[in-house]
C-alpha atoms as a PDB file:
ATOM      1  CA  UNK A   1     116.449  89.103  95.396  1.00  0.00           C
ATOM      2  CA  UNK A   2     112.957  89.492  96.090  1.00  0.00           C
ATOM      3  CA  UNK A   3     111.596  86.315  96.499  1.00  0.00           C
ATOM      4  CA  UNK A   4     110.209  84.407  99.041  1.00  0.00           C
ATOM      5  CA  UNK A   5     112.786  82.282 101.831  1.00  0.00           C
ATOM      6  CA  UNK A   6     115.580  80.913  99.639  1.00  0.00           C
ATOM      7  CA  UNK A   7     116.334  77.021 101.624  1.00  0.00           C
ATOM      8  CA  UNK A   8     117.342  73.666 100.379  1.00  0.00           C
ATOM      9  CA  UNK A   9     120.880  72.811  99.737  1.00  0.00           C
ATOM     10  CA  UNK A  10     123.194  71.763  96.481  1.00  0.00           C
ATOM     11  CA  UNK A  11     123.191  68.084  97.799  1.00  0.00           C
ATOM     12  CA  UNK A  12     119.417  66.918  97.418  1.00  0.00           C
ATOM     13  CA  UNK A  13     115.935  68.252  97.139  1.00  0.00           C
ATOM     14  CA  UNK A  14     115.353  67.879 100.962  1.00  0.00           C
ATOM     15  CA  UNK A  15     118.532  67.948 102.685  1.00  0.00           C
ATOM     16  CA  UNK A  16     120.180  71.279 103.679  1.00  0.00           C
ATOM     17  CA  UNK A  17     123.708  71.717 104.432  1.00  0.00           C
ATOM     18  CA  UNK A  18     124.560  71.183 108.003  1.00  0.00           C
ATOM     19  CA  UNK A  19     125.615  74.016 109.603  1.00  0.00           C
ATOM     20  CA  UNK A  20     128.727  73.920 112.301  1.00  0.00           C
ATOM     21  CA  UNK A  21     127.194  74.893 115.728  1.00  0.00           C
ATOM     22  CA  UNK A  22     124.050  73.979 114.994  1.00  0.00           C
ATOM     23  CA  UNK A  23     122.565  70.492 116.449  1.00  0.00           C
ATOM     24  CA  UNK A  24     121.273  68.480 113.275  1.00  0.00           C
ATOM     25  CA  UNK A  25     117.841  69.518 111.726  1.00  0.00           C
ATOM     26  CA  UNK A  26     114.957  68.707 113.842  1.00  0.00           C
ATOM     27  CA  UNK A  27     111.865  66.596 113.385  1.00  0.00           C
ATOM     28  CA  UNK A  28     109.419  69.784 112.632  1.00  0.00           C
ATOM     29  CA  UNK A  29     111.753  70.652 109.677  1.00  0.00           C
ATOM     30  CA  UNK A  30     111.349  67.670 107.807  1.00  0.00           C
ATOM     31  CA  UNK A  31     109.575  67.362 104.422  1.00  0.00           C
ATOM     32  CA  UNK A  32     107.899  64.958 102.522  1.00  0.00           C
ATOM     33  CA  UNK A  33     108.917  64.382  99.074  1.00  0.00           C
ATOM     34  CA  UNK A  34     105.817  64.421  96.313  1.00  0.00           C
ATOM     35  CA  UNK A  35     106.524  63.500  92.447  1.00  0.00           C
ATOM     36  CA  UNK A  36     103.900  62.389  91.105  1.00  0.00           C
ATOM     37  CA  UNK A  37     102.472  62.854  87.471  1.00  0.00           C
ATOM     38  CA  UNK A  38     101.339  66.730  88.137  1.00  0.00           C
ATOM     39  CA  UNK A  39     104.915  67.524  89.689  1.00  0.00           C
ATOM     40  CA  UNK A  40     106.171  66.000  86.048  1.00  0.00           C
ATOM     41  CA  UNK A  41     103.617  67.747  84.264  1.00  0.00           C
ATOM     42  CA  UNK A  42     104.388  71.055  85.530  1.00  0.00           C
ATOM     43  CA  UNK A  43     107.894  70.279  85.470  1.00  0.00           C
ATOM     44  CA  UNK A  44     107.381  69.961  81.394  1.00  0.00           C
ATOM     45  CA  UNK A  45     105.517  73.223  81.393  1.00  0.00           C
ATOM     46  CA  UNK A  46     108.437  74.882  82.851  1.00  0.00           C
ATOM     47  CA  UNK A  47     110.442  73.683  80.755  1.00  0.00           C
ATOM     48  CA  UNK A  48     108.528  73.708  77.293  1.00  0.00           C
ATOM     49  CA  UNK A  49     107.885  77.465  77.940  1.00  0.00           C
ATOM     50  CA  UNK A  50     111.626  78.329  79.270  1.00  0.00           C
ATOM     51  CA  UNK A  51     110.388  79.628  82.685  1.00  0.00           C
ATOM     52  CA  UNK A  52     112.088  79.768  85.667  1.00  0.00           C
ATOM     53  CA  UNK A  53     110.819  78.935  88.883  1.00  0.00           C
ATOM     54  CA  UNK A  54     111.535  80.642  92.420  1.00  0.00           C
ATOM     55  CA  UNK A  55     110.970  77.534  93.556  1.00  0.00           C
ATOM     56  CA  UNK A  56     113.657  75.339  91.994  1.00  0.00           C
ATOM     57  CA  UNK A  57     115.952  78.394  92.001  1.00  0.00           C
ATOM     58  CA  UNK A  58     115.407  79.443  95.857  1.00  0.00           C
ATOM     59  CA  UNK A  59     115.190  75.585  96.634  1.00  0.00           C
ATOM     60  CA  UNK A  60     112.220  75.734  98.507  1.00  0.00           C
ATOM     61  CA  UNK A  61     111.078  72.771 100.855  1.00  0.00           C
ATOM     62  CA  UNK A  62     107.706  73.198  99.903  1.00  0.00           C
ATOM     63  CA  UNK A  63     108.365  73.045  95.802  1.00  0.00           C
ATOM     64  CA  UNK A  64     107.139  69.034  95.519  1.00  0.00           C
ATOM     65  CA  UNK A  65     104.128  69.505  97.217  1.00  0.00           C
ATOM     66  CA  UNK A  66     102.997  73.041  95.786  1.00  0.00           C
ATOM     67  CA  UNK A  67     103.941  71.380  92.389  1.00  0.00           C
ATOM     68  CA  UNK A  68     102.067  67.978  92.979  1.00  0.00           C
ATOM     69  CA  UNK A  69      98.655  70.238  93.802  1.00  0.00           C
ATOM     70  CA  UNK A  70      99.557  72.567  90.449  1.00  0.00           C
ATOM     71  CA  UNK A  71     100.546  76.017  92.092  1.00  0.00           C
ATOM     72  CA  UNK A  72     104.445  77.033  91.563  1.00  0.00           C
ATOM     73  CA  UNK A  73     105.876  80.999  91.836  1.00  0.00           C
ATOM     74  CA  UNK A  74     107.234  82.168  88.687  1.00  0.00           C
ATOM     75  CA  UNK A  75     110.641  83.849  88.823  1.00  0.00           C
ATOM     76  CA  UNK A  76     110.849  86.671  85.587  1.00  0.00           C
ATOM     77  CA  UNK A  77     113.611  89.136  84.483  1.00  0.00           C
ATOM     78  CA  UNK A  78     115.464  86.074  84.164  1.00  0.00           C
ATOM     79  CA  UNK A  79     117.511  83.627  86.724  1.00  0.00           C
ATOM     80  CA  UNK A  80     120.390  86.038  87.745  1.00  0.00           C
ATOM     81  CA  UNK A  81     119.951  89.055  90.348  1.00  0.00           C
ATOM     82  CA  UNK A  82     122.341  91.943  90.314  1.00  0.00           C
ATOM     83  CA  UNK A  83     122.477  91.155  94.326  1.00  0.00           C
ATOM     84  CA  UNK A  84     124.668  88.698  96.553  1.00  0.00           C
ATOM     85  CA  UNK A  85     122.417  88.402  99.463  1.00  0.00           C
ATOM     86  CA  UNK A  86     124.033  86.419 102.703  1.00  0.00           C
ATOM     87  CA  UNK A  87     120.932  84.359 102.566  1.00  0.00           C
ATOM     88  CA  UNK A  88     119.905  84.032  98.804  1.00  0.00           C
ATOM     89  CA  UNK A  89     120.464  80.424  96.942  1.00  0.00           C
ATOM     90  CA  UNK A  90     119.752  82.786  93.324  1.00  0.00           C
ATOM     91  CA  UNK A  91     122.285  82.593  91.149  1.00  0.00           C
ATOM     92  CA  UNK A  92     124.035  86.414  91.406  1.00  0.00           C
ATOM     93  CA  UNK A  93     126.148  88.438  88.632  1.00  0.00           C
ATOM     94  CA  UNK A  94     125.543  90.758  85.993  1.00  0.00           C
ATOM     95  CA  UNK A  95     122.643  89.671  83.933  1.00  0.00           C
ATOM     96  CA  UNK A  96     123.970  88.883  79.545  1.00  0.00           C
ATOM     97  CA  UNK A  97     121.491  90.900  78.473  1.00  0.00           C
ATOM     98  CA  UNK A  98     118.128  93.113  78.784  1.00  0.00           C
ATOM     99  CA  UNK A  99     114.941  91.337  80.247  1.00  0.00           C
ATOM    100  CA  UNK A 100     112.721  89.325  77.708  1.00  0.00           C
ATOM    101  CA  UNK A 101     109.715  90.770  76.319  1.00  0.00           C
ATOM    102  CA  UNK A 102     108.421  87.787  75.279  1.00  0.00           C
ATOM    103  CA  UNK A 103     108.552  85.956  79.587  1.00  0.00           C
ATOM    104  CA  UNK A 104     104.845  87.677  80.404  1.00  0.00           C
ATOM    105  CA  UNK A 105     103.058  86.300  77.467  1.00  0.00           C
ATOM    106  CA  UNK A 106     105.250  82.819  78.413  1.00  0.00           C
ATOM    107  CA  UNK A 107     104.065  83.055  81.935  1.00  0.00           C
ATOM    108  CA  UNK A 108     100.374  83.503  80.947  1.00  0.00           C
ATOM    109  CA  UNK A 109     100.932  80.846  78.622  1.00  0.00           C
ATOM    110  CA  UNK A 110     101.750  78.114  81.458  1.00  0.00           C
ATOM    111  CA  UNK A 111      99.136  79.493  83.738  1.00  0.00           C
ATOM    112  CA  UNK A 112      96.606  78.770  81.414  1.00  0.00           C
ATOM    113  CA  UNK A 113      98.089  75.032  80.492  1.00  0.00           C
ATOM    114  CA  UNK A 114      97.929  74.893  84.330  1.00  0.00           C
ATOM    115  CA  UNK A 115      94.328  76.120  84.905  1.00  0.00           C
ATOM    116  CA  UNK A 116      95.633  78.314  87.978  1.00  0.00           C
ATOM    117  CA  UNK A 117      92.905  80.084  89.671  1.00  0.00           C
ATOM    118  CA  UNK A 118      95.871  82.004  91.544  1.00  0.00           C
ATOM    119  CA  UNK A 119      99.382  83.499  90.511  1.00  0.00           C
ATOM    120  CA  UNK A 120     102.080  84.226  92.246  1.00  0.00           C
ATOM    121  CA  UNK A 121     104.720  86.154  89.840  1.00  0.00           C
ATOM    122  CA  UNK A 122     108.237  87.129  91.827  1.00  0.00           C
ATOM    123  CA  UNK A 123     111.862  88.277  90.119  1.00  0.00           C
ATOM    124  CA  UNK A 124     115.305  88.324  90.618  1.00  0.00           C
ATOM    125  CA  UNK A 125     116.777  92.211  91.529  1.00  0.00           C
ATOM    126  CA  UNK A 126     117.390  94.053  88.166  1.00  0.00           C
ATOM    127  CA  UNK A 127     119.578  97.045  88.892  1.00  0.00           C
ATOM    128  CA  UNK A 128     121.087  97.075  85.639  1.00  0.00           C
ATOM    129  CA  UNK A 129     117.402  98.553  84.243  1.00  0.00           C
ATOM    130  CA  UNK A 130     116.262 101.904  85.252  1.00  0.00           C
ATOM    131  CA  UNK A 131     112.916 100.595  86.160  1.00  0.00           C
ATOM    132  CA  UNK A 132     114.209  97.368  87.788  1.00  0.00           C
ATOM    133  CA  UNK A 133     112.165  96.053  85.694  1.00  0.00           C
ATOM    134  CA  UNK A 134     108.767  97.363  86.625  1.00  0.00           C
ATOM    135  CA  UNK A 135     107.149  97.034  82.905  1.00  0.00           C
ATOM    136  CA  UNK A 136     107.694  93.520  82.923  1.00  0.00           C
ATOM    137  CA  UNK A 137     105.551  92.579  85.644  1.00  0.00           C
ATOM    138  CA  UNK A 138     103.129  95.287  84.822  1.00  0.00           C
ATOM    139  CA  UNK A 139     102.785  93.825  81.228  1.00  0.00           C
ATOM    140  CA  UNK A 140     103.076  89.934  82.711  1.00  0.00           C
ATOM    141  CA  UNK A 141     100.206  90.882  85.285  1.00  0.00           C
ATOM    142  CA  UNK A 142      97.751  92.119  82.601  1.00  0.00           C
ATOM    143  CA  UNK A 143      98.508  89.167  80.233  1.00  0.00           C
ATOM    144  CA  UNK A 144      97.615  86.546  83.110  1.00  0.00           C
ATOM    145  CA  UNK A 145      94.368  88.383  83.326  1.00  0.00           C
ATOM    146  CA  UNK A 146      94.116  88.800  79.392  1.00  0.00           C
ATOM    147  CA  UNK A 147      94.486  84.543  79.194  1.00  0.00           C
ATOM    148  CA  UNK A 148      93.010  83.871  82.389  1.00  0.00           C
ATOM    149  CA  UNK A 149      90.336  86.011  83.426  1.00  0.00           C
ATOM    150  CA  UNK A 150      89.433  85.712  86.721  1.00  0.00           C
ATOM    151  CA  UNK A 151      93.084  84.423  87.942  1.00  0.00           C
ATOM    152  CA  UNK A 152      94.308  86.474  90.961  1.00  0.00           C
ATOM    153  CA  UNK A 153      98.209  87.649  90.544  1.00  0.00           C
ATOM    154  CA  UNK A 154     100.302  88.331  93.055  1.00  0.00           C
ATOM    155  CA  UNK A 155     103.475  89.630  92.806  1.00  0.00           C
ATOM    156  CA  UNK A 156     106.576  89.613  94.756  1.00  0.00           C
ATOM    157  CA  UNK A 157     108.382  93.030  94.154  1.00  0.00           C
ATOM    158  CA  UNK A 158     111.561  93.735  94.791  1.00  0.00           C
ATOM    159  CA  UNK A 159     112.770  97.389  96.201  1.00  0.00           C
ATOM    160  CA  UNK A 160     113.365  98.711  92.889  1.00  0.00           C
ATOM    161  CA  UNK A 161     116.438 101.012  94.845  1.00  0.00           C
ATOM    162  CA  UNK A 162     113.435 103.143  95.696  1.00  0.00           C
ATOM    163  CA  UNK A 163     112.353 104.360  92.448  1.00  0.00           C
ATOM    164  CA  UNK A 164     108.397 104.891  93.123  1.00  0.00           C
ATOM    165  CA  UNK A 165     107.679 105.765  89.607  1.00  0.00           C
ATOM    166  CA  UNK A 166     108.592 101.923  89.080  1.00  0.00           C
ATOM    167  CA  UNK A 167     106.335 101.109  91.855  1.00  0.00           C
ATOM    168  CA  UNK A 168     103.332 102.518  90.418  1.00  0.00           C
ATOM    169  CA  UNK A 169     103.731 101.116  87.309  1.00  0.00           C
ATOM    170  CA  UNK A 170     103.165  97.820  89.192  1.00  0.00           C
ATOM    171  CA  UNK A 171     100.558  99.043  91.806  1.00  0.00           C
ATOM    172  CA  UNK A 172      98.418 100.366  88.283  1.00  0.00           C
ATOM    173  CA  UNK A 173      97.584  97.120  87.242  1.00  0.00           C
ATOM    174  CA  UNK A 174      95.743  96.429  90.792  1.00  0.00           C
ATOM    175  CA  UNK A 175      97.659  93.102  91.512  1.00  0.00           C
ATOM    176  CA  UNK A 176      95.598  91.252  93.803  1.00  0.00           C
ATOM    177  CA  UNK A 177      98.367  90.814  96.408  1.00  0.00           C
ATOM    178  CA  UNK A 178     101.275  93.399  96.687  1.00  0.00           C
ATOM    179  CA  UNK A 179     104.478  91.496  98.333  1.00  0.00           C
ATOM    180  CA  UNK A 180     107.338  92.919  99.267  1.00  0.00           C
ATOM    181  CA  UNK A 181     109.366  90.851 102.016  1.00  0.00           C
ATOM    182  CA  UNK A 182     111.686  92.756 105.090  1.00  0.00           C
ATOM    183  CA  UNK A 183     113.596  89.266 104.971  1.00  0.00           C
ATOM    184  CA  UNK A 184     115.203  90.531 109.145  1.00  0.00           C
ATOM    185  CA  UNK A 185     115.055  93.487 111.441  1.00  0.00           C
ATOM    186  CA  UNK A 186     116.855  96.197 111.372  1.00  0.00           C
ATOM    187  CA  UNK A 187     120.177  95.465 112.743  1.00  0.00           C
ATOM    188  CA  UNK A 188     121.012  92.410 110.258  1.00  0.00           C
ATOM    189  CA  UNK A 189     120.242  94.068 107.341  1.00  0.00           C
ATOM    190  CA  UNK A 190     124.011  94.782 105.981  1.00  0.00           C
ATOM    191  CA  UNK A 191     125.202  91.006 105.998  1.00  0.00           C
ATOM    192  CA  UNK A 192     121.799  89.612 105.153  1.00  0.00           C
ATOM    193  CA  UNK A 193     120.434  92.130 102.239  1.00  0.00           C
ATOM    194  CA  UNK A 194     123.109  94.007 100.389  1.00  0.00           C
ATOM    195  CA  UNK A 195     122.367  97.152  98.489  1.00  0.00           C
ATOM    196  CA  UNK A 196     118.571  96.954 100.212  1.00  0.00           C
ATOM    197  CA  UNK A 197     117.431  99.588 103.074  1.00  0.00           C
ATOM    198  CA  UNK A 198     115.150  98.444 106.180  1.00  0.00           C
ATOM    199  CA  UNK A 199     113.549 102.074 106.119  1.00  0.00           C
ATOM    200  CA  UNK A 200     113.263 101.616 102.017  1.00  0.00           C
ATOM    201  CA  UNK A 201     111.269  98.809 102.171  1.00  0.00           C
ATOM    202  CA  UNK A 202     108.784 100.778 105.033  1.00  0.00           C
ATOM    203  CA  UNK A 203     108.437 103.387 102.810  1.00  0.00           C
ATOM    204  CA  UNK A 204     107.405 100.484  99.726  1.00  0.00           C
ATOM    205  CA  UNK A 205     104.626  99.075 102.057  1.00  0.00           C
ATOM    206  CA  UNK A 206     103.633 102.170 103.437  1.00  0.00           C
ATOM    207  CA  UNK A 207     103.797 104.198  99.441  1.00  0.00           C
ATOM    208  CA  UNK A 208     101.906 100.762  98.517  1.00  0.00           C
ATOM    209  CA  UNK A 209      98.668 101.185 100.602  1.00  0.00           C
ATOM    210  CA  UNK A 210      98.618 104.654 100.951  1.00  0.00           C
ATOM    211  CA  UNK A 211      98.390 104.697  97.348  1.00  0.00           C
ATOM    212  CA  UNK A 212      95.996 101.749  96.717  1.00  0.00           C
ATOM    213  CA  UNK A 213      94.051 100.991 100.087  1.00  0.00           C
ATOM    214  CA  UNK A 214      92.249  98.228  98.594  1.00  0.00           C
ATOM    215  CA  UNK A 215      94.898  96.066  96.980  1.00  0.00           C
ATOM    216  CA  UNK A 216      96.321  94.000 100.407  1.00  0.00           C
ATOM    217  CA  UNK A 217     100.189  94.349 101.083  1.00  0.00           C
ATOM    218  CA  UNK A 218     102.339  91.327 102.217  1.00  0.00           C
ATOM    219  CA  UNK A 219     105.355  90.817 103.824  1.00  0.00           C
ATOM    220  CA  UNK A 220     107.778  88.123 105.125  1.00  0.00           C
ATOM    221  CA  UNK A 221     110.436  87.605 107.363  1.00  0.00           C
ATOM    222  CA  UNK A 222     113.224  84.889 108.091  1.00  0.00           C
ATOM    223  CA  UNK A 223     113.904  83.867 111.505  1.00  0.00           C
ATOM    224  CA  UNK A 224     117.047  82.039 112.828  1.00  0.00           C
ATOM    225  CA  UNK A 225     119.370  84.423 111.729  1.00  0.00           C
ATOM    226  CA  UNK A 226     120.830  85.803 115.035  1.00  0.00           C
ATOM    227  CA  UNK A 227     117.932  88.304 115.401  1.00  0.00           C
ATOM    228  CA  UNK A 228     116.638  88.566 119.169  1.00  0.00           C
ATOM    229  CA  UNK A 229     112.834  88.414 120.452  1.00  0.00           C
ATOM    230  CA  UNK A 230     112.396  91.915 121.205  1.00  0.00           C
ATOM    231  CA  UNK A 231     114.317  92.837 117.800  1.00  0.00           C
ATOM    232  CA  UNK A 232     111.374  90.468 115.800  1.00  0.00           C
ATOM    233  CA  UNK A 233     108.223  92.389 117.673  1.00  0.00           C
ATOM    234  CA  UNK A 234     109.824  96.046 117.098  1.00  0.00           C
ATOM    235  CA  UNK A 235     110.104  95.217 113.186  1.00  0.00           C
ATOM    236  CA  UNK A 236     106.352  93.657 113.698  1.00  0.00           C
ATOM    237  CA  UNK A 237     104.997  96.605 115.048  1.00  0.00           C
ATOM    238  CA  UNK A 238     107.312  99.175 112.546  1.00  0.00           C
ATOM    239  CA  UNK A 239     105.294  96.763 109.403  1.00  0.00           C
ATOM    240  CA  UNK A 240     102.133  97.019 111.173  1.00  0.00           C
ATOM    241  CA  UNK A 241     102.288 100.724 111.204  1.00  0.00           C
ATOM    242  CA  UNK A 242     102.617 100.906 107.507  1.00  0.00           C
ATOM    243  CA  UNK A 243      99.148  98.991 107.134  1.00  0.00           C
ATOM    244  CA  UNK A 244     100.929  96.038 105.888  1.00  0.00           C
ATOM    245  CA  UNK A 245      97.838  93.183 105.650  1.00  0.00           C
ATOM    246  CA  UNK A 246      99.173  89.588 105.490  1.00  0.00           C
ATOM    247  CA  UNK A 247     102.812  88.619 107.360  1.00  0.00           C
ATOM    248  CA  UNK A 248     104.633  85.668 106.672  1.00  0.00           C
ATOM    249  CA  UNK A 249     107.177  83.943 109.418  1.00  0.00           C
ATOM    250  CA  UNK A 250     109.579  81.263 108.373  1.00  0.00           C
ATOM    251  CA  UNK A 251     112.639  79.357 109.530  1.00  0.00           C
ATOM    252  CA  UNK A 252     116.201  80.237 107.217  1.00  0.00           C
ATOM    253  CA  UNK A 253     117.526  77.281 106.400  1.00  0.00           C
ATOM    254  CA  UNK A 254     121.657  77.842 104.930  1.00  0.00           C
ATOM    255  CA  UNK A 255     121.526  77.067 101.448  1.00  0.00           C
ATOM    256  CA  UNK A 256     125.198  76.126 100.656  1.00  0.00           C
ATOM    257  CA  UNK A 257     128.170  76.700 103.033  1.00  0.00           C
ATOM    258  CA  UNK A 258     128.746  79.665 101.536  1.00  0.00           C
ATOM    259  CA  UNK A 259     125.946  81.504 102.736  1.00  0.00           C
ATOM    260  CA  UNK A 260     125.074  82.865 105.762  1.00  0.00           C
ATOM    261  CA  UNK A 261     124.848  80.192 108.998  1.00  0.00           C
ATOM    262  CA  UNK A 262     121.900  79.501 110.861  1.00  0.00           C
ATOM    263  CA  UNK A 263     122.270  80.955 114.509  1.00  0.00           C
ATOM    264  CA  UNK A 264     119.384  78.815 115.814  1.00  0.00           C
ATOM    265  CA  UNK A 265     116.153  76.611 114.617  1.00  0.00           C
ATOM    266  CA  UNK A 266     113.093  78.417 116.254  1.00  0.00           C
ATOM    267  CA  UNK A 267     110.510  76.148 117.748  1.00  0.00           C
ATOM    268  CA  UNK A 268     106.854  75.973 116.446  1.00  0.00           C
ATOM    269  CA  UNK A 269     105.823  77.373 119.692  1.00  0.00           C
ATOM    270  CA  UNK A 270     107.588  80.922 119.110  1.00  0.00           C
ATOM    271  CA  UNK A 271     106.025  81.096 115.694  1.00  0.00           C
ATOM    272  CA  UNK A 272     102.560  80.312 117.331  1.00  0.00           C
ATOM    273  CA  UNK A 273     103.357  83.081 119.904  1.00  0.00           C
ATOM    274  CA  UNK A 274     104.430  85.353 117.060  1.00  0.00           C
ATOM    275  CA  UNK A 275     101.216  84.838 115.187  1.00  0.00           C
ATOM    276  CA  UNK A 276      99.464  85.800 117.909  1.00  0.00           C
ATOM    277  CA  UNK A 277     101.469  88.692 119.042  1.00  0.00           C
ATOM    278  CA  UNK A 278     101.081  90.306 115.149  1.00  0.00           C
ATOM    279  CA  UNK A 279      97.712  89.320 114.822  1.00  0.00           C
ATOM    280  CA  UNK A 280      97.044  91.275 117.750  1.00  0.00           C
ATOM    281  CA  UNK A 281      99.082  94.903 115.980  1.00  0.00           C
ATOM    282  CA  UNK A 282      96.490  94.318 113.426  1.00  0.00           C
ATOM    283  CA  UNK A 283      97.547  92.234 110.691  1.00  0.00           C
ATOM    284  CA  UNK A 284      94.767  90.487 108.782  1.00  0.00           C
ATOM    285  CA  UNK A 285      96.341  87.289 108.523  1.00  0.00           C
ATOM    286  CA  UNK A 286      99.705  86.167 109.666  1.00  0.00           C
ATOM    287  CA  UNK A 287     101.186  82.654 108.613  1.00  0.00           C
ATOM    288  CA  UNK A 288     103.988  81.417 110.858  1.00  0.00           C
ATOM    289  CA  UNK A 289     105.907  78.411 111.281  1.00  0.00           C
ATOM    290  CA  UNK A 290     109.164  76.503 110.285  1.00  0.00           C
ATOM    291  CA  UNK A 291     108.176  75.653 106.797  1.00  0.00           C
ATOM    292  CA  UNK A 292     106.026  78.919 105.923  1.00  0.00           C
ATOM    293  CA  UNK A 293     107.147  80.575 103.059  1.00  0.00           C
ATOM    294  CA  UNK A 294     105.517  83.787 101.284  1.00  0.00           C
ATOM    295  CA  UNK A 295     103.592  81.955  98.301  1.00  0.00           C
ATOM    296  CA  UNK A 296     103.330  78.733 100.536  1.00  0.00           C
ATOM    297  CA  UNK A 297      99.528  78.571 100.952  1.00  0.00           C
ATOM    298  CA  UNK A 298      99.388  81.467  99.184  1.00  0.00           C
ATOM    299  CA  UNK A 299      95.488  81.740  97.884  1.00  0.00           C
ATOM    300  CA  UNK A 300      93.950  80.612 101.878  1.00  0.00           C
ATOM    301  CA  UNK A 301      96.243  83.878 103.033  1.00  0.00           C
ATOM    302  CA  UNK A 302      94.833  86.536 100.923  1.00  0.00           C
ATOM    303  CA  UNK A 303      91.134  84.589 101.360  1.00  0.00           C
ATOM    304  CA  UNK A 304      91.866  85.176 105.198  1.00  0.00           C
ATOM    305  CA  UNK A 305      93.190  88.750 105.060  1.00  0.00           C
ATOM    306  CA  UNK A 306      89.883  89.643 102.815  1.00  0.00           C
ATOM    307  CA  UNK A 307      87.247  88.263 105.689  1.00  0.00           C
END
């Protein structure tokens, strides 16, 4: 699954499952709870249009608030990936039937009713299509634009098992933003992202910008997973290389019990050092902390990385 962090629990919007070994959540992780009239509205929108949300389906901590200030990250090719990811709260199986032609004119629809100045557009893995379903945000990029001109899209790509053809299908539409998150380093990959390759998703970034310089790449990483200091910086400095522009750092929070356990809740202060140590391999922005996300604060990230 492509998308960004995947956190809350099955039990309420804000409380995650605890975690055996783990001491109970602390302070820095906790979230306020917004639901006011443009949560509901949006809410409605969602629903009217039959859109799905990687918000509500990652359970995000940060869904109330991005919803109560009108900014949400659609999820298309449906609500079930063809991946079981250790850390992924997605629904997973084998999808009923071929991706719906009709989501990108339904996602330009509620982007419009929302008077977004900036998109974020993500999926759910589609191995079951031989482009992973590369036309689909190609074709729901360029009706954002068509509705909404002057809205900035970015998207939220998955690996698409390394077909590049399907990548430039995407990268031709210029997206503003070209995400593709790393999700751990190296040595976690095989219980945290099944059927995805660390040196795959180098070879997306690097493909990306080499490609087209001028459209920023993104990328994202969980931490709390088990992964050790020196592991985090090597990965750093391996995304740096690729010319990667704009890193996100965030705390994984288990999802159900089923799911992969947190090993540890990293203090603000490590993020802050992090920031500073990536910052200083040359990204052009990098967001860090417990709560950060890869569409939280999405439109003051790319503003940053384009100074």
């Amino acid at each position: 699954m492509a998308a960004p962090f995947h956190i809350l629990s099955n039990n309420s919007p804000l409380t995650p499952m605890p975690t055996p070994g783990v001491h109970p959540r602390p302070d820095w992780l906790r979230v306020k709870f917004f639901g006011g009239e443009r949560y509901q509205d949006l809410k409605r929108i969602m629903r009217t249009l039959d859109l799905h949300t990687v918000c509500e389906s990652a359970r995000c901590p940060n869904m109330s608030e991005c919803w109560e200030h009108g900014t949400a990250t659609f999820m298309i090719l449906g609500d079930i990936c063809t991946r079981a990811c250790g850390f992924c709260a997605v629904p997973s199986g084998k999808p009923t039937g071929p991706p719906d032609q009709d989501e990108p004119d339904r996602v330009a629809q509620a982007v419009a009713r929302m008077g977004l100045r900036y998109a974020v557009v993500t999926s759910v893995n589609r191995d079951d299509q031989p482009d992973g379903g590369a036309q689909i945000f190609a074709r729901t990029i360029e009706e954002i634009r068509r509705r909404v001109p002057g809205c900035k899209v970015e998207v939220l790509i998955p690996d698409f098992r390394g077909n590049w053809d399907a990548l430039n299908t995407v990268l031709a539409t210029r997206p503003d933003v070209l995400n593709h998150n790393t999700e751990t380093v190296p040595r976690l990959y095989r219980q945290v992202r099944k059927g995805a390759l660390y040196q795959r998703s180098l070879e997306l970034l690097r493909r990306s910008k080499d490609a087209h310089p001028e459209v920023p790449t993104k990328t994202g990483l969980m931490l709390g997973l088990g992964e050790e200091k020196d592991e985090v910086l090597s990965t750093l400095h391996d995304l740096a290389s690729q010319g990667t522009d704009i890193l996100t750092l965030g705390q994984y929070l288990q999802p159900t019990r089923e799911h992969l356990p947190i090993v540890r809740y990293v203090h603000p202060d490590e993020f802050a050092e992090f920031k500073i140590r990536g910052e200083a391999m040359g990204f052009k922005h990098v967001e860090a902390g417990p709560l950060v996300r890869s569409s939280y604060h999405a439109f003051e990230q790319t503003a940053s990385a384009r100074r």
